[in-house]
C-alpha atoms as a PDB file:
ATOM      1  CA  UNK A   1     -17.718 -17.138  -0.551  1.00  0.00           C
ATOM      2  CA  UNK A   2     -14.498 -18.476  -2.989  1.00  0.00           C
ATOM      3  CA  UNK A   3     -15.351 -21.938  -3.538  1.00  0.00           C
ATOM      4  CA  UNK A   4     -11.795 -22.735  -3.173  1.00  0.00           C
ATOM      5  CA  UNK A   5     -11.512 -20.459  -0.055  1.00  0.00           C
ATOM      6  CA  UNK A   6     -11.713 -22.395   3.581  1.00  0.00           C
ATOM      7  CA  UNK A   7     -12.801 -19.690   5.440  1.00  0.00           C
ATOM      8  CA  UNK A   8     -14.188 -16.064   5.060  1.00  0.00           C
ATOM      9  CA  UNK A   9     -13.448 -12.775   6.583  1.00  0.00           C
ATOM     10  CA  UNK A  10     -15.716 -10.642   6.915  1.00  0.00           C
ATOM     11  CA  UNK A  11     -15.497  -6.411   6.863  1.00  0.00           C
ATOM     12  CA  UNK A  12     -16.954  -6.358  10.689  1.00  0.00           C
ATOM     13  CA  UNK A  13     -14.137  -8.219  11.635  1.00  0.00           C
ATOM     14  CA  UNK A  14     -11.242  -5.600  11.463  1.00  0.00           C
ATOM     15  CA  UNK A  15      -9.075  -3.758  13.789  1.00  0.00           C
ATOM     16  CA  UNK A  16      -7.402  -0.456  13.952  1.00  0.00           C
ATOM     17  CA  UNK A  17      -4.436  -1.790  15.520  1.00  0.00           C
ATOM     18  CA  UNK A  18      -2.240  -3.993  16.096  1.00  0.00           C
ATOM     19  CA  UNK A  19      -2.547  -6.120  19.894  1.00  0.00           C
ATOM     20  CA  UNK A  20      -1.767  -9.639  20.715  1.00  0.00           C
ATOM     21  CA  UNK A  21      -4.868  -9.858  23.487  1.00  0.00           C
ATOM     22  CA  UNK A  22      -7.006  -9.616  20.444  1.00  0.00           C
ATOM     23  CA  UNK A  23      -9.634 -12.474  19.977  1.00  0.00           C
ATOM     24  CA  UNK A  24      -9.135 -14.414  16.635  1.00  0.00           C
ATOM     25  CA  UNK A  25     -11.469 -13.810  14.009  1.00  0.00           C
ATOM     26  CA  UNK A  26     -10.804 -17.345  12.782  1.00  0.00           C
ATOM     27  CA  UNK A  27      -8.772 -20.028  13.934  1.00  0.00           C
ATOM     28  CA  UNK A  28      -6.866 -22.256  10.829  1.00  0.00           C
ATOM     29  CA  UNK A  29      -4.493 -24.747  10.043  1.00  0.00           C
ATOM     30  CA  UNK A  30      -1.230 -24.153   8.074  1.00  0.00           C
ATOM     31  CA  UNK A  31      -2.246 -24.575   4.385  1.00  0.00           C
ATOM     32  CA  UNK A  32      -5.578 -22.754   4.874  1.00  0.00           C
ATOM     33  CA  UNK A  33      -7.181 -20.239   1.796  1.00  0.00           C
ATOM     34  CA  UNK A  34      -8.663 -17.503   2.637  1.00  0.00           C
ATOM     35  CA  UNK A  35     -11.135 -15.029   1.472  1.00  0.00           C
ATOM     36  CA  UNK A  36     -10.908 -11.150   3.361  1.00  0.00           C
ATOM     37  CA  UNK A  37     -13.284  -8.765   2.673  1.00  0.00           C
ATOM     38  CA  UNK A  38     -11.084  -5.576   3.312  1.00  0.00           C
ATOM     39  CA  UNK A  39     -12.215  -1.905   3.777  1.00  0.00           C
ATOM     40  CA  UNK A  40     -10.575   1.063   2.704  1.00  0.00           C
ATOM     41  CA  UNK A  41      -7.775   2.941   4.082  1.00  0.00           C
ATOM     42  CA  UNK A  42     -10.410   5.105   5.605  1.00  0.00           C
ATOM     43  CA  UNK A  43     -12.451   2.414   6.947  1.00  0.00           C
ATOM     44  CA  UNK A  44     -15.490   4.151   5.015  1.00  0.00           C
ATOM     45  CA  UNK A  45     -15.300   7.225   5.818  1.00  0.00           C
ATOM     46  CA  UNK A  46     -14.552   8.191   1.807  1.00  0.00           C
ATOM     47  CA  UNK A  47     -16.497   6.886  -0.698  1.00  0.00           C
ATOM     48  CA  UNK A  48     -17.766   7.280  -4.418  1.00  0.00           C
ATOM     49  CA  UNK A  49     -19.483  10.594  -3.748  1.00  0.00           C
ATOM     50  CA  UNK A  50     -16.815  12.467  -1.186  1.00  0.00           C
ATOM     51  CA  UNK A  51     -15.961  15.822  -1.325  1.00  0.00           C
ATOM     52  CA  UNK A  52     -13.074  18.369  -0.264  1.00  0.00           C
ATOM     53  CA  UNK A  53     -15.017  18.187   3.223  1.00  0.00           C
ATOM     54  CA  UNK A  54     -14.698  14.599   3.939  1.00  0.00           C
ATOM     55  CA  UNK A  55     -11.140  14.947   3.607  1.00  0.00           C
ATOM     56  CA  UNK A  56     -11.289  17.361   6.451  1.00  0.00           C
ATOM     57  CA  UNK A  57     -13.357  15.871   8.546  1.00  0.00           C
ATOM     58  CA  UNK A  58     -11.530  12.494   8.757  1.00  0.00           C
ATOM     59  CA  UNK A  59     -11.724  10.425  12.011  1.00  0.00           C
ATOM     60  CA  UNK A  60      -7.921   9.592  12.349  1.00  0.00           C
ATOM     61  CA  UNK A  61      -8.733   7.045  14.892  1.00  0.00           C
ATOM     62  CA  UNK A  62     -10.688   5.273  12.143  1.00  0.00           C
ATOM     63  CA  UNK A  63      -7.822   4.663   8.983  1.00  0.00           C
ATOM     64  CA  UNK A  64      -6.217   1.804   7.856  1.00  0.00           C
ATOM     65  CA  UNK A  65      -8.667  -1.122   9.076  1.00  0.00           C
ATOM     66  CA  UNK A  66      -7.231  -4.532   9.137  1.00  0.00           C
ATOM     67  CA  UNK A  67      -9.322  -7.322   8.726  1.00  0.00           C
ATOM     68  CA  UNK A  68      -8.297 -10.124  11.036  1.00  0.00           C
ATOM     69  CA  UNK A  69      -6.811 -11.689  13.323  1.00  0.00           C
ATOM     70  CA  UNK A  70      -6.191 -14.922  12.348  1.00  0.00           C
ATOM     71  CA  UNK A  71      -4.786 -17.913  14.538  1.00  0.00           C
ATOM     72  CA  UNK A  72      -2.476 -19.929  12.480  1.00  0.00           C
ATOM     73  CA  UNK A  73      -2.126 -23.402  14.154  1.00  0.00           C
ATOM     74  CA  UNK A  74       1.280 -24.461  15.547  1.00  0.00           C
ATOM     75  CA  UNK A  75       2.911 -21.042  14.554  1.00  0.00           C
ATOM     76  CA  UNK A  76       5.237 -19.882  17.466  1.00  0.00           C
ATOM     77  CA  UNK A  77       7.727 -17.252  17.656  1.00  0.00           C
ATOM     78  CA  UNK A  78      10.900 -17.458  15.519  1.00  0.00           C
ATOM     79  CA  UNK A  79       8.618 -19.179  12.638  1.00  0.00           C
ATOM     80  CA  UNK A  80       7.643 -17.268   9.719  1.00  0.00           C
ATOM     81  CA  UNK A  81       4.450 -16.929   8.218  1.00  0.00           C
ATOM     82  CA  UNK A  82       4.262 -17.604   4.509  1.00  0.00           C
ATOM     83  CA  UNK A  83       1.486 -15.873   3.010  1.00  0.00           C
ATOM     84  CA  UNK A  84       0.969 -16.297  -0.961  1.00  0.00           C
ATOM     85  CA  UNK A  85      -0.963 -13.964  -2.461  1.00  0.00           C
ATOM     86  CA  UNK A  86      -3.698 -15.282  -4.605  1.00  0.00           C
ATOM     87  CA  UNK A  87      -6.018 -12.672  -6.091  1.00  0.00           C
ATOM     88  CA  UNK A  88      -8.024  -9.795  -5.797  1.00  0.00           C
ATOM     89  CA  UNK A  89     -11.395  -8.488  -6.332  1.00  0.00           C
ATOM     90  CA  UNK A  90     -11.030  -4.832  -6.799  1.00  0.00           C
ATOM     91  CA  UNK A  91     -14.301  -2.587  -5.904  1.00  0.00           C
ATOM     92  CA  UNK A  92     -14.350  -0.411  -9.028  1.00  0.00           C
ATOM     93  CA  UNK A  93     -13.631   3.421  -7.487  1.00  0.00           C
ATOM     94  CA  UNK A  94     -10.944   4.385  -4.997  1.00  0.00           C
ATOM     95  CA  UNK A  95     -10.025   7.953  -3.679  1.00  0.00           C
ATOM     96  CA  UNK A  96      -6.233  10.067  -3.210  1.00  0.00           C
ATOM     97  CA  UNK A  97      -6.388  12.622  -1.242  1.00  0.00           C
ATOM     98  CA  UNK A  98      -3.696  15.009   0.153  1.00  0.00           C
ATOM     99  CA  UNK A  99      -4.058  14.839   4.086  1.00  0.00           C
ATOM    100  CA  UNK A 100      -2.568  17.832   6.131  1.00  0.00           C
ATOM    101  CA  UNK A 101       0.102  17.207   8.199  1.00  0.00           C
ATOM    102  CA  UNK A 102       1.174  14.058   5.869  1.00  0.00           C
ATOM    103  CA  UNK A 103       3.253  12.781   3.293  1.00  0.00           C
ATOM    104  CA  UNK A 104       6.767  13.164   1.548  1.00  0.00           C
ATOM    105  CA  UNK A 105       6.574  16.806   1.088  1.00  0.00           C
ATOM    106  CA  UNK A 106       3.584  17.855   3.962  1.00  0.00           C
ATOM    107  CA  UNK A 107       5.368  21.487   4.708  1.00  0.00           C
ATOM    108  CA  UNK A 108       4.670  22.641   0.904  1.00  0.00           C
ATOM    109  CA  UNK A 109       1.342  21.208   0.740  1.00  0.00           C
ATOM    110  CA  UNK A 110      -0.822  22.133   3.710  1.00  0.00           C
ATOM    111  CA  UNK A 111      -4.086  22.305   2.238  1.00  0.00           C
ATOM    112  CA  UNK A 112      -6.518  19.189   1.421  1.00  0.00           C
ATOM    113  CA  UNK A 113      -7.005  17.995  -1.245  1.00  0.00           C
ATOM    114  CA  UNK A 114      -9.157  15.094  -3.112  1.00  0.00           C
ATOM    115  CA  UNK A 115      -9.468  12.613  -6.136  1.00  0.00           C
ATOM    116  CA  UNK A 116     -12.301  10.507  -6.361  1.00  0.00           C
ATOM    117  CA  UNK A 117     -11.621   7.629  -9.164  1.00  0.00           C
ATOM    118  CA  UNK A 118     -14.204   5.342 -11.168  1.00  0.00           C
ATOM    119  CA  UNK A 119     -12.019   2.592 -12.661  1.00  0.00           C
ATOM    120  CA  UNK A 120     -13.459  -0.939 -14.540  1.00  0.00           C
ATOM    121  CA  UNK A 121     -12.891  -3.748 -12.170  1.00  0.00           C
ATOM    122  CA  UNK A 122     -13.260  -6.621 -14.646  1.00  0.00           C
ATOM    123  CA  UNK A 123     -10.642  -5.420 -17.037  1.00  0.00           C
ATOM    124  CA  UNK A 124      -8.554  -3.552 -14.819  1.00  0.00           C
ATOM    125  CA  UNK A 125      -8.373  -0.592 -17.655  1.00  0.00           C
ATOM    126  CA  UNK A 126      -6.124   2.191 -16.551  1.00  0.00           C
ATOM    127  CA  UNK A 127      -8.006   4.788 -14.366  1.00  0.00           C
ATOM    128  CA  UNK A 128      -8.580   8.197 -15.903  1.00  0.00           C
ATOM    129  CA  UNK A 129      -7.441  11.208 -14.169  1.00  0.00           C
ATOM    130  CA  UNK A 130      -9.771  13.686 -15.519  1.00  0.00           C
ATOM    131  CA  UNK A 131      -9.021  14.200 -19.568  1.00  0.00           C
ATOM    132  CA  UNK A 132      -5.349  14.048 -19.403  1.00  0.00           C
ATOM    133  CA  UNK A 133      -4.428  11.164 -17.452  1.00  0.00           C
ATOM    134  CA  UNK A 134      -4.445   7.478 -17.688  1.00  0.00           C
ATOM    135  CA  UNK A 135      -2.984   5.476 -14.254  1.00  0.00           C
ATOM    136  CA  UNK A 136      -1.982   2.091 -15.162  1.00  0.00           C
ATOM    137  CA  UNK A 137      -3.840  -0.207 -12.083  1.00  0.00           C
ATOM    138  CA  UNK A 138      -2.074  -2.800 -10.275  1.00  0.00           C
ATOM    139  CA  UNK A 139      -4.019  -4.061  -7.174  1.00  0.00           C
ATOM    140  CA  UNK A 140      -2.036  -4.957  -3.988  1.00  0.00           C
ATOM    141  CA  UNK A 141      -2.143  -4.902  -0.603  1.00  0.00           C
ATOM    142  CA  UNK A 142      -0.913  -1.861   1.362  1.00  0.00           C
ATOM    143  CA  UNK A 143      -1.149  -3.453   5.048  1.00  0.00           C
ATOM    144  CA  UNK A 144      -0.178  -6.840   5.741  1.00  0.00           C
ATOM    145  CA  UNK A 145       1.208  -8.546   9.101  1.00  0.00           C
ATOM    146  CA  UNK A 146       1.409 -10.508  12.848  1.00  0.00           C
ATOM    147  CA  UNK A 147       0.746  -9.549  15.940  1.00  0.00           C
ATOM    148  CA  UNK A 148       3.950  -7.886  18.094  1.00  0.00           C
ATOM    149  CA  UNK A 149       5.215  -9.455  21.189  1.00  0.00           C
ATOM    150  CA  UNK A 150       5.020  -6.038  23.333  1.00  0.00           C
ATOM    151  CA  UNK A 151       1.721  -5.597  24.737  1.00  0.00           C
ATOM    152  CA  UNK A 152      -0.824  -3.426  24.643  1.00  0.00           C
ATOM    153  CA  UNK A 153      -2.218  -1.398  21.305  1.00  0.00           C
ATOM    154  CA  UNK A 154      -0.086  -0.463  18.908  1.00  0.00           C
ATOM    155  CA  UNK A 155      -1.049   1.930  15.768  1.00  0.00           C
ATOM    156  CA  UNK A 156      -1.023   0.285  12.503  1.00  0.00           C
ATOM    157  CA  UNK A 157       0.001   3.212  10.685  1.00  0.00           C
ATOM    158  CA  UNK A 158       3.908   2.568  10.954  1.00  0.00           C
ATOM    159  CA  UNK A 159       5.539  -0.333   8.953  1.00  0.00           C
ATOM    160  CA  UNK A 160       7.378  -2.831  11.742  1.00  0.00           C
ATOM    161  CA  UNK A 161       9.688  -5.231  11.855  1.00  0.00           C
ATOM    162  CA  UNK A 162       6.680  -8.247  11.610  1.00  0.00           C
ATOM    163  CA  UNK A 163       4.817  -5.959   8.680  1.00  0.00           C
ATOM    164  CA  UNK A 164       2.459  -4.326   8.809  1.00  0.00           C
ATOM    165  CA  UNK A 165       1.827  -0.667   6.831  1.00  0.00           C
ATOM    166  CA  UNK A 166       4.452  -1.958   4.004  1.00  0.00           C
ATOM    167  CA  UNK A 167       2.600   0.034   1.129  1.00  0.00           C
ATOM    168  CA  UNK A 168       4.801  -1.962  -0.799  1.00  0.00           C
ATOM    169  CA  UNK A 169       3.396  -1.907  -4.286  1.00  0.00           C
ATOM    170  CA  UNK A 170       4.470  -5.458  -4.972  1.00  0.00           C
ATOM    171  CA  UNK A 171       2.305  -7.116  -2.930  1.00  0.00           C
ATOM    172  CA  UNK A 172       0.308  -8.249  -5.152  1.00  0.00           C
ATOM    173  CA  UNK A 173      -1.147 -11.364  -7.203  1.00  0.00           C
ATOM    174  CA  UNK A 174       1.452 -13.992  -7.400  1.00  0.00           C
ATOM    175  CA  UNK A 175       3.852 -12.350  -4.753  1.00  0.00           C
ATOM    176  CA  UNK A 176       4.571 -14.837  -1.637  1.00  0.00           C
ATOM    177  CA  UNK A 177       5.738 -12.600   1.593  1.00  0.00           C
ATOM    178  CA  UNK A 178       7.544 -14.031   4.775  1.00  0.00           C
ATOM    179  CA  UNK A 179       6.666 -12.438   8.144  1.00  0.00           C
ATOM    180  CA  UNK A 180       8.482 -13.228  11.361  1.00  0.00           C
ATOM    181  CA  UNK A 181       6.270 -14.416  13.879  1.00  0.00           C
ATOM    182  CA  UNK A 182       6.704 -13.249  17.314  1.00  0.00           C
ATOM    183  CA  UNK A 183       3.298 -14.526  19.170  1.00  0.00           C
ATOM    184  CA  UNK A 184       1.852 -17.675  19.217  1.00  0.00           C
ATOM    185  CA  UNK A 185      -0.875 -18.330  16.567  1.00  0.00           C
ATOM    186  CA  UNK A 186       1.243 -15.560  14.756  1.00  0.00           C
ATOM    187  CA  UNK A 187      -2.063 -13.327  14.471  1.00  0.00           C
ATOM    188  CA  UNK A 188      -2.299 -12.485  10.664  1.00  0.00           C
ATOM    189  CA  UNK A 189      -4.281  -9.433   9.507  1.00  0.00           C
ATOM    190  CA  UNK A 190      -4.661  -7.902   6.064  1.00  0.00           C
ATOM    191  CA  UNK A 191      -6.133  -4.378   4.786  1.00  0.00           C
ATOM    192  CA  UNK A 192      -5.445  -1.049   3.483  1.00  0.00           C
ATOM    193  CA  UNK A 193      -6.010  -2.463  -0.409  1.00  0.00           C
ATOM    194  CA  UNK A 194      -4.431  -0.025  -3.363  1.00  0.00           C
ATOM    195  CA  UNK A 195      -5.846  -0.323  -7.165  1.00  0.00           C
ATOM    196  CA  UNK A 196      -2.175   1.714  -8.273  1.00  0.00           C
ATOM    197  CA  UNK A 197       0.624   3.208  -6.550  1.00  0.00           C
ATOM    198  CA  UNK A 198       3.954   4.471  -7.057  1.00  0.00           C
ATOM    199  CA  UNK A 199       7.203   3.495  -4.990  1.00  0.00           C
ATOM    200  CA  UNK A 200       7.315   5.787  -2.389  1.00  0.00           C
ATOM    201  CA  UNK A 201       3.279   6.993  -2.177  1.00  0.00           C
ATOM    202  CA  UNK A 202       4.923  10.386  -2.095  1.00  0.00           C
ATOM    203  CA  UNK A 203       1.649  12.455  -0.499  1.00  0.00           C
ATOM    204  CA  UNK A 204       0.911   9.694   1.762  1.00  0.00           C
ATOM    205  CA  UNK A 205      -2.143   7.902  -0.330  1.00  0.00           C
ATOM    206  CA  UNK A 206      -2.296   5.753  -3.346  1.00  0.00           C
ATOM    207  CA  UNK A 207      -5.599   4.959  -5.004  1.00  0.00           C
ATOM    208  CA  UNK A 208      -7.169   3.556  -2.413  1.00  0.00           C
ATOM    209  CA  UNK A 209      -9.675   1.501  -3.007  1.00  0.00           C
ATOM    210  CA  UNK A 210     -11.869  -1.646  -0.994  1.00  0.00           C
ATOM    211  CA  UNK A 211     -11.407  -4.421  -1.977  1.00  0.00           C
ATOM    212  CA  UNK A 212     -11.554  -8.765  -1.188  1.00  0.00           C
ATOM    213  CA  UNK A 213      -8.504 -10.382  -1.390  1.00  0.00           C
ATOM    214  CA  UNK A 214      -7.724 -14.303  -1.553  1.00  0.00           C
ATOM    215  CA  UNK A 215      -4.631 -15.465   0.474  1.00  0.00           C
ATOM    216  CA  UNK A 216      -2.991 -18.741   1.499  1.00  0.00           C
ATOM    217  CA  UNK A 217      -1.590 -19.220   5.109  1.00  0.00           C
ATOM    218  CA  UNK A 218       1.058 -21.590   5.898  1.00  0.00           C
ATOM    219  CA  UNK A 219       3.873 -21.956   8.006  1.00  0.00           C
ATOM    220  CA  UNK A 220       8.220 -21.824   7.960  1.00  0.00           C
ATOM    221  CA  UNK A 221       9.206 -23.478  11.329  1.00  0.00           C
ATOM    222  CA  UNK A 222      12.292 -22.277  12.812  1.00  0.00           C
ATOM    223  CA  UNK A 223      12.749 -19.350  10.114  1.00  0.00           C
ATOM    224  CA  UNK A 224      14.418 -16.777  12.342  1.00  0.00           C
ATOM    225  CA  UNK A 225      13.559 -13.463  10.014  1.00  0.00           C
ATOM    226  CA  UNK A 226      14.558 -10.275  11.577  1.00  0.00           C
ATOM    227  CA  UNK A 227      12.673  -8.756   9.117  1.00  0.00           C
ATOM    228  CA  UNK A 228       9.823  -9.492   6.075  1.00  0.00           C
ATOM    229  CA  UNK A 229      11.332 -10.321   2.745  1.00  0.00           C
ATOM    230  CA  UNK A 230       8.936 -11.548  -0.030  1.00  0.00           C
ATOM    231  CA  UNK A 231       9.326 -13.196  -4.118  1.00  0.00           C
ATOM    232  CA  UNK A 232       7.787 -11.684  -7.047  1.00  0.00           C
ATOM    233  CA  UNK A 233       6.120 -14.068  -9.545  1.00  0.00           C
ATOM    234  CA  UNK A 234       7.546 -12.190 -12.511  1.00  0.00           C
ATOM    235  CA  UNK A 235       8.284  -8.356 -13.458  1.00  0.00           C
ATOM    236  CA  UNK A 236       7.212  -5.722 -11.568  1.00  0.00           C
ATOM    237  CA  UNK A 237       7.100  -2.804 -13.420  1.00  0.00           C
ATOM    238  CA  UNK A 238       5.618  -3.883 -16.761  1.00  0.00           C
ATOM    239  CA  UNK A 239       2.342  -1.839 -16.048  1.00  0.00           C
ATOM    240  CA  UNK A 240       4.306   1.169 -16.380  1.00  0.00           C
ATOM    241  CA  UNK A 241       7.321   0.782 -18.654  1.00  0.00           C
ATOM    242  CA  UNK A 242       5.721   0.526 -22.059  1.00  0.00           C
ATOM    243  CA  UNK A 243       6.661   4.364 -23.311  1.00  0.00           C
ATOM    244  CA  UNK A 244       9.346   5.088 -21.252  1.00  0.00           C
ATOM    245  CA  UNK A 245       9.784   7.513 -18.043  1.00  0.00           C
ATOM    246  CA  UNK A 246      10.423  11.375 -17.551  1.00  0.00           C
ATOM    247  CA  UNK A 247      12.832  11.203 -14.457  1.00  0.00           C
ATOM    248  CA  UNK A 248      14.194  13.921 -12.303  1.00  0.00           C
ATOM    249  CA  UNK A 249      16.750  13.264  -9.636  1.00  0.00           C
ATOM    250  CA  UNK A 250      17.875  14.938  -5.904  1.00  0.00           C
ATOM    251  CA  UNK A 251      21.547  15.191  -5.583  1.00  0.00           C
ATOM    252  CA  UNK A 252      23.445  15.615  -2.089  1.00  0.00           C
ATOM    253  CA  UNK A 253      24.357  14.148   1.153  1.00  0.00           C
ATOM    254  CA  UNK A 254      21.337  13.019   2.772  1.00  0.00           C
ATOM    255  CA  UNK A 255      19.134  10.419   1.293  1.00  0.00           C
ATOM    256  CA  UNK A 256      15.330  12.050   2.155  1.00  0.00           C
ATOM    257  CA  UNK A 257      16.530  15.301   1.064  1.00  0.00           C
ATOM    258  CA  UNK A 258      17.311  14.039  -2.139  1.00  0.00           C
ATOM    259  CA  UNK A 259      14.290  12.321  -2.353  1.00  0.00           C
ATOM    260  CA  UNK A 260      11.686  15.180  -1.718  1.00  0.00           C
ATOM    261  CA  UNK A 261      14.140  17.083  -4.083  1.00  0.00           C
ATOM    262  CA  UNK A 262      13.609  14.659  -6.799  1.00  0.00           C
ATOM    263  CA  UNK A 263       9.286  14.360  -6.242  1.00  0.00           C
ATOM    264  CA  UNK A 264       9.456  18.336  -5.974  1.00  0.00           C
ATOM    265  CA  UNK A 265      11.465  18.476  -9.326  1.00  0.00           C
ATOM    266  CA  UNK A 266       8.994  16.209 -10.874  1.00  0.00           C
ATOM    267  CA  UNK A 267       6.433  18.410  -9.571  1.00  0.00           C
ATOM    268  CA  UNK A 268       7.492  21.565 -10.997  1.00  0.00           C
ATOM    269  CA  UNK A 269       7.859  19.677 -14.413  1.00  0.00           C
ATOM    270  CA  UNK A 270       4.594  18.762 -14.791  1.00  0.00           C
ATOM    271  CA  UNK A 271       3.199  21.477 -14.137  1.00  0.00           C
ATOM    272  CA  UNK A 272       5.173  23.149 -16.590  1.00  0.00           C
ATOM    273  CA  UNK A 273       4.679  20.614 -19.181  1.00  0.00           C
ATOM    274  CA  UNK A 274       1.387  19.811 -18.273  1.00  0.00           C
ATOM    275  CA  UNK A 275      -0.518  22.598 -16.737  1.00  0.00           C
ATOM    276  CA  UNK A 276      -1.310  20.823 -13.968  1.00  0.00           C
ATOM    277  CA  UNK A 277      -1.849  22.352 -10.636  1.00  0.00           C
ATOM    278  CA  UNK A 278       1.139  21.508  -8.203  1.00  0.00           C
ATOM    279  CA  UNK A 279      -1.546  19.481  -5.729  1.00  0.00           C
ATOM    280  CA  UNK A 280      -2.796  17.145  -8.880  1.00  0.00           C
ATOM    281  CA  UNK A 281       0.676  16.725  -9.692  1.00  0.00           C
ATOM    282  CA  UNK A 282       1.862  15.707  -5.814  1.00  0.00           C
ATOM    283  CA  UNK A 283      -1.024  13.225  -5.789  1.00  0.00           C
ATOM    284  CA  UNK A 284      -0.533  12.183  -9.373  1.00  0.00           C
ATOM    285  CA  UNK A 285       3.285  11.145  -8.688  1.00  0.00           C
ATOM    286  CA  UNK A 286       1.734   9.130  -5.850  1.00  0.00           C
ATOM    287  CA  UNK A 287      -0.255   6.849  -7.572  1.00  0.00           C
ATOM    288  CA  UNK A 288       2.187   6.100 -10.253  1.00  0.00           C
ATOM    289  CA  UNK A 289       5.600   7.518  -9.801  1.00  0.00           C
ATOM    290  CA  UNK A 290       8.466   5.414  -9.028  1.00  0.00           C
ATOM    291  CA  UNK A 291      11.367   7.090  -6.442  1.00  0.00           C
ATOM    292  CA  UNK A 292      14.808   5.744  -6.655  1.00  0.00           C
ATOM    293  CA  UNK A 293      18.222   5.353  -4.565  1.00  0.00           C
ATOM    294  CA  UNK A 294      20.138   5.425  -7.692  1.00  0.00           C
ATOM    295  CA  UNK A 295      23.366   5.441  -6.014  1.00  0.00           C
ATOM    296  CA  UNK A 296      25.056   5.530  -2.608  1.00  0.00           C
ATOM    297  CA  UNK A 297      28.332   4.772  -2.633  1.00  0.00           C
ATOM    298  CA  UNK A 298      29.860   8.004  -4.726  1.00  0.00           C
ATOM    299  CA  UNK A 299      30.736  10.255  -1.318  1.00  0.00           C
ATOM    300  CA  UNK A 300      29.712  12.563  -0.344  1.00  0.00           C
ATOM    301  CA  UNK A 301      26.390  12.925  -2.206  1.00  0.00           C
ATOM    302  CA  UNK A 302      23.930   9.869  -2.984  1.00  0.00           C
ATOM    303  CA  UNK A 303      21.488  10.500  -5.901  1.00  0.00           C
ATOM    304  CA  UNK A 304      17.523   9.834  -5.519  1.00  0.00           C
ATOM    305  CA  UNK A 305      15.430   9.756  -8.717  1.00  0.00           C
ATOM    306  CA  UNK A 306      12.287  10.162  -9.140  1.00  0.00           C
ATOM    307  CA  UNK A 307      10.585   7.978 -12.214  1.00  0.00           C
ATOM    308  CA  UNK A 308       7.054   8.916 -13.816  1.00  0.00           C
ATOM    309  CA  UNK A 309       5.976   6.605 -16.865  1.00  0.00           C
ATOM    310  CA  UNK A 310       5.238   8.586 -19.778  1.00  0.00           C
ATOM    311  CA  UNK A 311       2.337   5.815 -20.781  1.00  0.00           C
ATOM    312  CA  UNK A 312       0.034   7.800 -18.263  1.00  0.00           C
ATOM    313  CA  UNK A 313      -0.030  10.672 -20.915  1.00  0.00           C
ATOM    314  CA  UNK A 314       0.024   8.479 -23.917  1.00  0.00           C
END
């Protein structure tokens, strides 16, 4: 257990959804630390030694565990939760995969497809991607939130307006999110942990990758979000800017056109450039690829761009 921690979570107690009748895995006061042990996006079912089958035989009613929930004491709807993020202790290996049927640009690739990365979790060394890559690692949180008000069972796999599947790469060490709360006791759950990820996680998964993760709980009464809005400790994109980014852009009218033209156009680059296979690129550009709304006012096209750091092949 943290020694500064005041209570710990442990992997059995997770959920694969998110319901207000759950029983708390822990009850705490406002100020509390606390230590999660949180699975994989896959809740297991991947691991170290996985292969193309795995991928295919997935158990969708098994993905994206949350470990939780937690009772926070005298939290009531129309508070917010204020949850600083205090560290992480990464697992050493994580997995991308290409999933049928998901991501940014699912209708080109319909086949599955899989990555299985070894990474140093003391130093934190940029993963390698077979001999040509190097994926700069910054470890967050890709599932974070309360309870709903509506009843009843409700998938995690959706972000919501209380959290939830954010995937925002930002959530990491230092950050301090807001949540509203819409249940008493606000019911706080955390999983789905990332090693790297790009804005966007164009082919649906990031290098995902178990992990603990140490988080203070406290409370904002009478805060009145409508939706979550977090602070950054410091720059967020320092990991990745140190040589500079190839970027390709989608041009025209609607704003998820442009963007799957912009990931498809980086796509097509690297594999010319790089000889990479238009799969390895597509999960590549998920893991460290940044996408864009570069503008939106000049009518009547908005431009999306799509940003990959040149560090990763240098």
């Amino acid at each position: 257990m943290c020694k500064a921690c005041d209570y710990t979570i442990h992997g059995h107690q997770s959920h694969f959804g998110w319901d207000n009748s759950l029983v708390p895995a822990e009850r705490v006061a406002p100020g509390s630390t606390i230590l999660f042990h949180c699975h994989d996006s896959s809740a297991g079912q991947l691991g170290p030694g996985s292969v193309l089958q795995d991928v295919i035989d997935l158990d969708f009613g098994k993905i994206n565990p949350v470990s939780g929930p937690i009772y926070v004491e005298g939290a009531e709807p129309g508070d917010a939760l204020k949850i600083t993020l205090d560290s992480f202790a990464p697992s050493g290996w994580g997995w991308t995969a290409n999933i049928p049927g998901f991501g940014l640009l699912a209708d080109q690739f319909k086949d599955p497809a899989l990555i299985v990365w070894e990474y140093d979790a003391q130093t934190m060394a940029p993963a390698m991607w077979g001999s040509q890559a190097r994926v700069p690692l910054k470890p967050f949180t890709g599932t974070i939130g309360n309870a709903l008000a509506e009843p009843g069972h409700h998938s995690v796999v959706p972000p919501r307006r209380v959290g939830g599947n954010l995937d925002i790469r930002d959530m990491g060490v230092g950050t301090t999110l807001y949540l509203p709360i819409e249940v008493a006791g606000a019911l706080f759950s955390v999983g789905d942990t990332h090693a790297a990820q790009g804005d966007g996680e164009v082919c649906g998964t990031a290098i995902e990758s178990p992990m603990d993760v140490v988080l203070t709980l406290d409370l904002v009464k009478g805060a009145n979000l409508r939706t979550p809005r977090f602070t950054t400790a410091g720059p967020v994109t320092r990991h990745l800017d140190a040589k500079g980014y190839e970027v390709t852009t989608g041009i025209g009218p609607d704003l998820m056109a442009g963007a799957r033209d912009a990931v498809a156009n980086m796509i097509d680059l690297l594999c010319a450039t790089r000889g990479m296979s238009a799969v390895e690129a597509y999960m590549l550009c998920s893991t460290c690829g940044d996408l864009r709304i570069s503008e939106v006012v000049d009518a009547p096209s908005w431009v999306v761009s799509f940003y990959f750091p040149r560090c990763v092949f240098e």
